[in-house]
Protein backbone atom coordinates (compact mmCIF):
# COMPACT_ATOMS: atom_id res chain seq x y z
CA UNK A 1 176.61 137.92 64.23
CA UNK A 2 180.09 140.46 64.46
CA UNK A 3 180.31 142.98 61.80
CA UNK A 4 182.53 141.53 59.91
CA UNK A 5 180.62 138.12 59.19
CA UNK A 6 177.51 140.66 58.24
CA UNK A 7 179.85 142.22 55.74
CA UNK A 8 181.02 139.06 54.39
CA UNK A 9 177.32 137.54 54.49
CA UNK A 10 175.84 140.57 52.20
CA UNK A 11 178.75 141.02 50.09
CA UNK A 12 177.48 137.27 49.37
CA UNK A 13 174.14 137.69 48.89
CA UNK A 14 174.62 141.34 47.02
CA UNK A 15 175.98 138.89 44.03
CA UNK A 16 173.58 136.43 43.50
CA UNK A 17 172.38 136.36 40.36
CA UNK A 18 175.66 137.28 38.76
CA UNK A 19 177.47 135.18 36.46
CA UNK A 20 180.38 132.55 36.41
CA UNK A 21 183.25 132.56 34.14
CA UNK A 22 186.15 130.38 35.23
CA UNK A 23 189.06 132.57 36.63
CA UNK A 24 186.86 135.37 36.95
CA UNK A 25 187.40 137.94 39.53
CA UNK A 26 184.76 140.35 39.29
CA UNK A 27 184.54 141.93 35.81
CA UNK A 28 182.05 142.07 33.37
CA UNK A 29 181.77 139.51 30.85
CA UNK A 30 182.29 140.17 27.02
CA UNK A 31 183.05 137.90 24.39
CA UNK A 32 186.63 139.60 23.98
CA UNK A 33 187.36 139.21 27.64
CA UNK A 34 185.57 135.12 27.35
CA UNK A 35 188.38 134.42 24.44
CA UNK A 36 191.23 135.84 26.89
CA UNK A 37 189.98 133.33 29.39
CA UNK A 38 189.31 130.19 26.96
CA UNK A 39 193.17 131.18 25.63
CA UNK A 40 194.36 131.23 29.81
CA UNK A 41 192.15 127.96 30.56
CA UNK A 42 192.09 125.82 27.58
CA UNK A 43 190.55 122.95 29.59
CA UNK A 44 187.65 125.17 30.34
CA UNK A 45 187.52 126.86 26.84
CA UNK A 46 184.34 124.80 25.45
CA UNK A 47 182.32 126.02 28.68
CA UNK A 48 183.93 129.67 28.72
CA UNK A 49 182.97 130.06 24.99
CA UNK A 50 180.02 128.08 24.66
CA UNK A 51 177.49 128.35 27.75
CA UNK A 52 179.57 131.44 28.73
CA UNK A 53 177.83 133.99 26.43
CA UNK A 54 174.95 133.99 28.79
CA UNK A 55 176.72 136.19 30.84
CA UNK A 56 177.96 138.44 28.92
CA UNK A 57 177.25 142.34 30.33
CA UNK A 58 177.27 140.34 33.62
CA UNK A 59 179.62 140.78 36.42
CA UNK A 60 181.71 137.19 36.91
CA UNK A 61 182.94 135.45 39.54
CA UNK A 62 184.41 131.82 40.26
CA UNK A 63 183.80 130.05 43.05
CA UNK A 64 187.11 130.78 45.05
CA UNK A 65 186.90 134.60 43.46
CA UNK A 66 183.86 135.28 45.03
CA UNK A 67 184.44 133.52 48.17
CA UNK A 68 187.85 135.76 48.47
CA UNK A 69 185.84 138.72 47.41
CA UNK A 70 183.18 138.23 50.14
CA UNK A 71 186.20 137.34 52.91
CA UNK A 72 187.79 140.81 51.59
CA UNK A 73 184.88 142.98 52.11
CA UNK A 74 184.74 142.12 55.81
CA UNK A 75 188.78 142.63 56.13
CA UNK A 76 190.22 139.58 55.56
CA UNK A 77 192.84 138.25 53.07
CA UNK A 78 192.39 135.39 51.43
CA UNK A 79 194.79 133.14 48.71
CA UNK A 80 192.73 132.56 45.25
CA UNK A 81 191.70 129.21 44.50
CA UNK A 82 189.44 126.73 47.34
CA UNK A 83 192.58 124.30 47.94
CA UNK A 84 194.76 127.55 48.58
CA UNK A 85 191.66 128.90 50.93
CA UNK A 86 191.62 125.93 52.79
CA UNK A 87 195.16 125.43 53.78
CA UNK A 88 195.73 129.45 54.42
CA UNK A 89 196.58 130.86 57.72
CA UNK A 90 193.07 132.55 58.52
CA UNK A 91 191.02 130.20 60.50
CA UNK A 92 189.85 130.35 64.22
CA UNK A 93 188.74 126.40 63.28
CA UNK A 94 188.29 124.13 60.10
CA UNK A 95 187.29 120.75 59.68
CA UNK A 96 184.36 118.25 58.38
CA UNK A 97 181.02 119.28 59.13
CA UNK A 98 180.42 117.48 62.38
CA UNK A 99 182.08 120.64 63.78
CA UNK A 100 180.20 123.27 61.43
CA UNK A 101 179.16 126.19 63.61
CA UNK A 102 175.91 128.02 63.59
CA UNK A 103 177.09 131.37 62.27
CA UNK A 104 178.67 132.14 58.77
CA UNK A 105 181.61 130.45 57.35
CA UNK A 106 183.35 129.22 54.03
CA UNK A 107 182.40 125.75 53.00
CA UNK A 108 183.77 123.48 51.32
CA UNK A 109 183.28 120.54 48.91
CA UNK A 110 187.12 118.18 48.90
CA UNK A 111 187.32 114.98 46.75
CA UNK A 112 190.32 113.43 45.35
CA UNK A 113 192.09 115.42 48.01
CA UNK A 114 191.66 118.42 47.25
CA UNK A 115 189.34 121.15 47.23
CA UNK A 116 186.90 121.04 44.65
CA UNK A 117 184.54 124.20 45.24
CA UNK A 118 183.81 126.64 47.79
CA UNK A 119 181.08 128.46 48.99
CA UNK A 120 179.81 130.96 52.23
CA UNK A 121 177.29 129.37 54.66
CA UNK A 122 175.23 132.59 55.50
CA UNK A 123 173.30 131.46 57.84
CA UNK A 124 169.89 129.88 58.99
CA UNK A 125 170.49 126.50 56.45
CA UNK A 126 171.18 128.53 52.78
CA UNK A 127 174.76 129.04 51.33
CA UNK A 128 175.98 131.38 48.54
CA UNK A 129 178.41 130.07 46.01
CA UNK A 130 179.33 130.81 42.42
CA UNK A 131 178.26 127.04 41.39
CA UNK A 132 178.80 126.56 37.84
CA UNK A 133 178.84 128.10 33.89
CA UNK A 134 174.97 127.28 33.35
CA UNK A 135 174.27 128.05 36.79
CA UNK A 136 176.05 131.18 37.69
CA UNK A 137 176.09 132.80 41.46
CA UNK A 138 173.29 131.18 43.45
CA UNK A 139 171.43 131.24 46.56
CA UNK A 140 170.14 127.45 47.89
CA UNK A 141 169.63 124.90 50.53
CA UNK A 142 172.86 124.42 52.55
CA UNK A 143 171.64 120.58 52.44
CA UNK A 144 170.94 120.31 48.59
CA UNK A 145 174.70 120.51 47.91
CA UNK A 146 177.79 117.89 48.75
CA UNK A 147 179.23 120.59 51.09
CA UNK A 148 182.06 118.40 53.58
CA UNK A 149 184.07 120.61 55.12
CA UNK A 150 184.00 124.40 56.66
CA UNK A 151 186.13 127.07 57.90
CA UNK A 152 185.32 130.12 60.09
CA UNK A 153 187.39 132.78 59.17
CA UNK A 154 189.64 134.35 61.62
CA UNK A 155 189.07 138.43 61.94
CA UNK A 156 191.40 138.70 65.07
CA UNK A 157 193.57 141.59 64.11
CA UNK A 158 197.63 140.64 64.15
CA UNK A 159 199.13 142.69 66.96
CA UNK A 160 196.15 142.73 69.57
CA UNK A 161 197.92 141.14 72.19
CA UNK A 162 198.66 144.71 74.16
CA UNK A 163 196.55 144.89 77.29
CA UNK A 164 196.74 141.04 77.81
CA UNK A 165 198.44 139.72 80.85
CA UNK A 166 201.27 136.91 80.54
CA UNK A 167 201.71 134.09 79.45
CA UNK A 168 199.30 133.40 76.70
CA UNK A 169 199.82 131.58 73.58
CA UNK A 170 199.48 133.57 70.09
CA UNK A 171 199.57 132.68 66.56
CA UNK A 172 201.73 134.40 63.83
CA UNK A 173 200.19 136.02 61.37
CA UNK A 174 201.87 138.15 58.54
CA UNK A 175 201.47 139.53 54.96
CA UNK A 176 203.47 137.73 53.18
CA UNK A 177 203.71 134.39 55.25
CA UNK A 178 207.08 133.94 56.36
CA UNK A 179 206.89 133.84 60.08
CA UNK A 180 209.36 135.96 62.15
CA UNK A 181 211.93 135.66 64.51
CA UNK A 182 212.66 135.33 67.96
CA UNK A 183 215.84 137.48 68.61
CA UNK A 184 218.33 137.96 71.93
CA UNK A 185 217.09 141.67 72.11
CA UNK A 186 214.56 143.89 69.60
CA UNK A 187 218.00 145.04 67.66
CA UNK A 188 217.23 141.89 66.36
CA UNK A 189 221.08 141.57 65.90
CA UNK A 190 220.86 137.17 66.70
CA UNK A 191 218.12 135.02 66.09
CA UNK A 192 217.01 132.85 68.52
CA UNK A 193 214.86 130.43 66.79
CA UNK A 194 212.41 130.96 63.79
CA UNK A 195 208.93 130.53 64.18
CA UNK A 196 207.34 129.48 60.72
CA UNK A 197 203.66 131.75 59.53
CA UNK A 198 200.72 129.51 61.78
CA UNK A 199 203.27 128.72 64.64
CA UNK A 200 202.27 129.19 67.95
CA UNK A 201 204.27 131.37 70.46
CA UNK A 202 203.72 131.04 74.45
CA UNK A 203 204.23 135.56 75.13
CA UNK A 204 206.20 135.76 78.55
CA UNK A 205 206.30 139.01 78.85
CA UNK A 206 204.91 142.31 78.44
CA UNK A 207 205.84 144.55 74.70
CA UNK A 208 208.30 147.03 75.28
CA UNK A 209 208.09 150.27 73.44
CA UNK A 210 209.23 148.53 70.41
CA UNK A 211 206.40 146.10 70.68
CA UNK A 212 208.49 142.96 71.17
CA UNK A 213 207.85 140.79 73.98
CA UNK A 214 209.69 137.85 75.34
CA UNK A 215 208.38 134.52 73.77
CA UNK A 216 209.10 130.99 73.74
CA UNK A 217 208.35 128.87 70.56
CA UNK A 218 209.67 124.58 70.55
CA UNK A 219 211.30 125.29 74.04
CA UNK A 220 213.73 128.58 72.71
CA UNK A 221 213.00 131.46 74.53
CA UNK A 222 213.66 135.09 72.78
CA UNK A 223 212.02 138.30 72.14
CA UNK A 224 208.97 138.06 68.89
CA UNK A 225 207.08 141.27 67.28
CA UNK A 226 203.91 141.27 68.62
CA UNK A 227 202.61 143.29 65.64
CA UNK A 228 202.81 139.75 64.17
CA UNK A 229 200.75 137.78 66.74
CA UNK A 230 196.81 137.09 67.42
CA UNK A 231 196.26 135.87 70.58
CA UNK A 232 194.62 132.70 71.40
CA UNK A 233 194.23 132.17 74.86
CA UNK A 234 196.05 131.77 78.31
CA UNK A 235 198.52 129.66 78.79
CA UNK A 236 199.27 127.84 82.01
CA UNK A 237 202.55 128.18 83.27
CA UNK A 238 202.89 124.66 84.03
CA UNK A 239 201.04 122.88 81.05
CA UNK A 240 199.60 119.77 82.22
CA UNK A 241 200.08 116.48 80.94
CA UNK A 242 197.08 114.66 80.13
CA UNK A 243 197.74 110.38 80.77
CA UNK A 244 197.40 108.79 77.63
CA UNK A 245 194.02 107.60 77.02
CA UNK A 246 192.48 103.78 78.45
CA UNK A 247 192.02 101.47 76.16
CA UNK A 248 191.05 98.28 77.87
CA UNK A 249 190.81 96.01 75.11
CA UNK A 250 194.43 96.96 74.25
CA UNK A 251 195.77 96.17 77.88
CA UNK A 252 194.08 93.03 78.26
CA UNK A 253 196.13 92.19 75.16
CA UNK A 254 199.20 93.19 76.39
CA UNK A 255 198.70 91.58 79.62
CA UNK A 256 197.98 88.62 78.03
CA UNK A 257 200.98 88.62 76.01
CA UNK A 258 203.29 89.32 79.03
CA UNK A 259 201.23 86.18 80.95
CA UNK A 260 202.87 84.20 77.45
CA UNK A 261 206.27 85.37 77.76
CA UNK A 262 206.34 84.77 81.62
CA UNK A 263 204.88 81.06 81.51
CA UNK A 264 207.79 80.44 78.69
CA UNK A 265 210.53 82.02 80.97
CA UNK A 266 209.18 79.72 83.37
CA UNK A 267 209.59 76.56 81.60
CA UNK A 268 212.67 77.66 80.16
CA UNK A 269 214.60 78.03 83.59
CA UNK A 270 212.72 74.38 84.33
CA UNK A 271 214.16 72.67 81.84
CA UNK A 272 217.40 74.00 82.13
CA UNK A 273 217.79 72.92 86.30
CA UNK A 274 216.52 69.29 84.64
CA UNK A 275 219.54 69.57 82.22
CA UNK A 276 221.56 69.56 85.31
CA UNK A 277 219.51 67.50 87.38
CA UNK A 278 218.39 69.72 89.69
C-alpha cells in the first residue's frame, strides 16, 4: 500500500467512533450549531434535532465530508457530496464492483441514479463510512453493506510528465476544472483547440523551458502546459485498429437476409423476361 492510501486509510479509521450530523464537516456538535443545520437542511431537521443530541461534544462528519476529509489527508481534492465524488476528475478507475481492486478505495452505494452514500474500503474486507444519525462513523464488514460501485483515487501529481519520452497520452487535470488550451506557440497568442478538464492529450514532444510541449487532442495538434497533465501511458504512434468484434449469430442473420433479397431479385428479373416473352 503507497503512502498516500495509508494516509487516507488511518485518517479513516482515526474517526470511527465519531458522530454524524448531516452537512457536517468536521466540527463539534452542540445544540446551537444542530439548530444552524436543521435551519440549512429542513428535510433532515427531525433527525439533526432529535437523534442528533447524541453527539453533541462529538466531532461530526457526513458521509461525503468524511470521505473528502480522508481523500484530503493523503493529498487529494475532492468535490463535497458522493454524486459530486463520483463524477470528479480524480480516478485512475471507477466502476461496479466486479472491477473492485484489492487495495483501498472510495465506495459507493448509487440508486435512483445517483449516489446515495459513500464510504473508504480500507482494506482486508472492512470499510469506514459515516453511516447514519443513530449510527454515527463506523467500522464493519465490507459485505454487510449494499456497497455497488468503487473508485480508486488518482494521486498522480499534474505536471509529472518531465523525464517521459514521446508520445504518451496524459490526462488534464486542474484546480478549478476548466481544461486548457492548445496554442500555436507558449505566447499562447492563438488557440488551437480546447481540451475540456478529463480530456486526454497524445504529448509529441518534449516541454520546453516554459513547460509546454507539443500535443494533439481530437486530431488538432498545438502546444498544452504540461503543469496541467498526468500521464497515463505510451502511446503508439500508429494506434491500431481493433476489427469490430464476431458475432456469429448476427451474421448468419444478415446472410440470411441478403439470401432473401437475392432469391426476390431473382424472380423479379424472371418475371419480367416472361412479360416479354423471353
Amino acid at each position: 500500500m503507497n503512502s498516500n492510501l495509508q494516509a487516507m486509510v488511518a485518517f479513516a479509521l482515526s474517526k470511527v467512533g465519531r458522530g454524524y450530523i448531516y452537512g457536517a464537516t468536521g466540527w463539534i456538535s452542540s445544540r446551537a450549531r444542530r439548530e444552524q443545520q436543521a435551519a440549512q437542511y429542513p428535510e433532515h431537521a427531525a433527525m439533526i434535532l432529535g437523534i442528533g443530541a447524541k453527539w453533541d461534544g462529538t466531532q461530526c462528519f457526513d458521509c461525503a465530508q468524511l470521505t473528502r476529509f480522508a481523500a484530503d489527508a493523503a493529498g487529494l481534492k475532492i468535490p463535497s457530496g458522493a454524486t459530486s465524488q463520483w463524477h470528479s476528475n480524480n480516478w485512475i478507475a471507477n466502476g461496479t464492483l466486479l472491477g473492485l481492486p484489492p487495495e483501498p478505495c472510495l465506495v459507493f452505494r448509487r440508486a435512483n441514479n445517483v449516489m446515495q452514500h459513500v464510504g473508504i474500503y480500507v482494506d482486508d474486507g472492512w470499510c469506514v463510512d459515516a453511516r447514519g444519525t443513530a449510527l454515527g462513523v463506523v467500522r464493519t464488514r465490507f459485505d454487510s453493506y449494499a456497497w455497488t460501485h468503487y473508485a480508486m483515487p488518482d494521486f498522480t501529481p499534474a505536471g509529472s510528465v518531465h523525464g517521459l519520452e514521446p508520445p504518451f497520452t496524459a490526462r488534464v487535470k486542474t484546480n478549478k476544472g476548466q481544461g486548457i488550451g492548445l496554442w500555436t506557440d507558449n505566447t499562447k497568442t492563438r488557440r488551437v483547440a480546447e481540451v475540456p478538464e478529463g480530456g486526454v492529450v497524445t504529448v509529441r514532444g518534449k516541454p520546453d523551458n516554459m513547460g509546454f510541449a507539443l500535443s494533439e487532442y481530437n486530431g488538432k495538434q498545438g502546444v498544452g502546459d504540461t503543469q496541467y497533465m498526468v500521464p497515463l501511458g505510451t502511446a503508439p504512434i500508429h494506434p491500431p485498429i481493433d476489427p469490430p468484434p464476431w458475432d456469429g449469430q448476427e451474421a448468419w442473420e444478415r446472410i440470411a437476409a441478403s439470401y432473401a433479397l437475392l432469391i426476390k431479385a431473382t424472380s423479379m428479373i424472371a418475371d419480367t423476361l416472361q412479360d416479354f416473352g423471353m
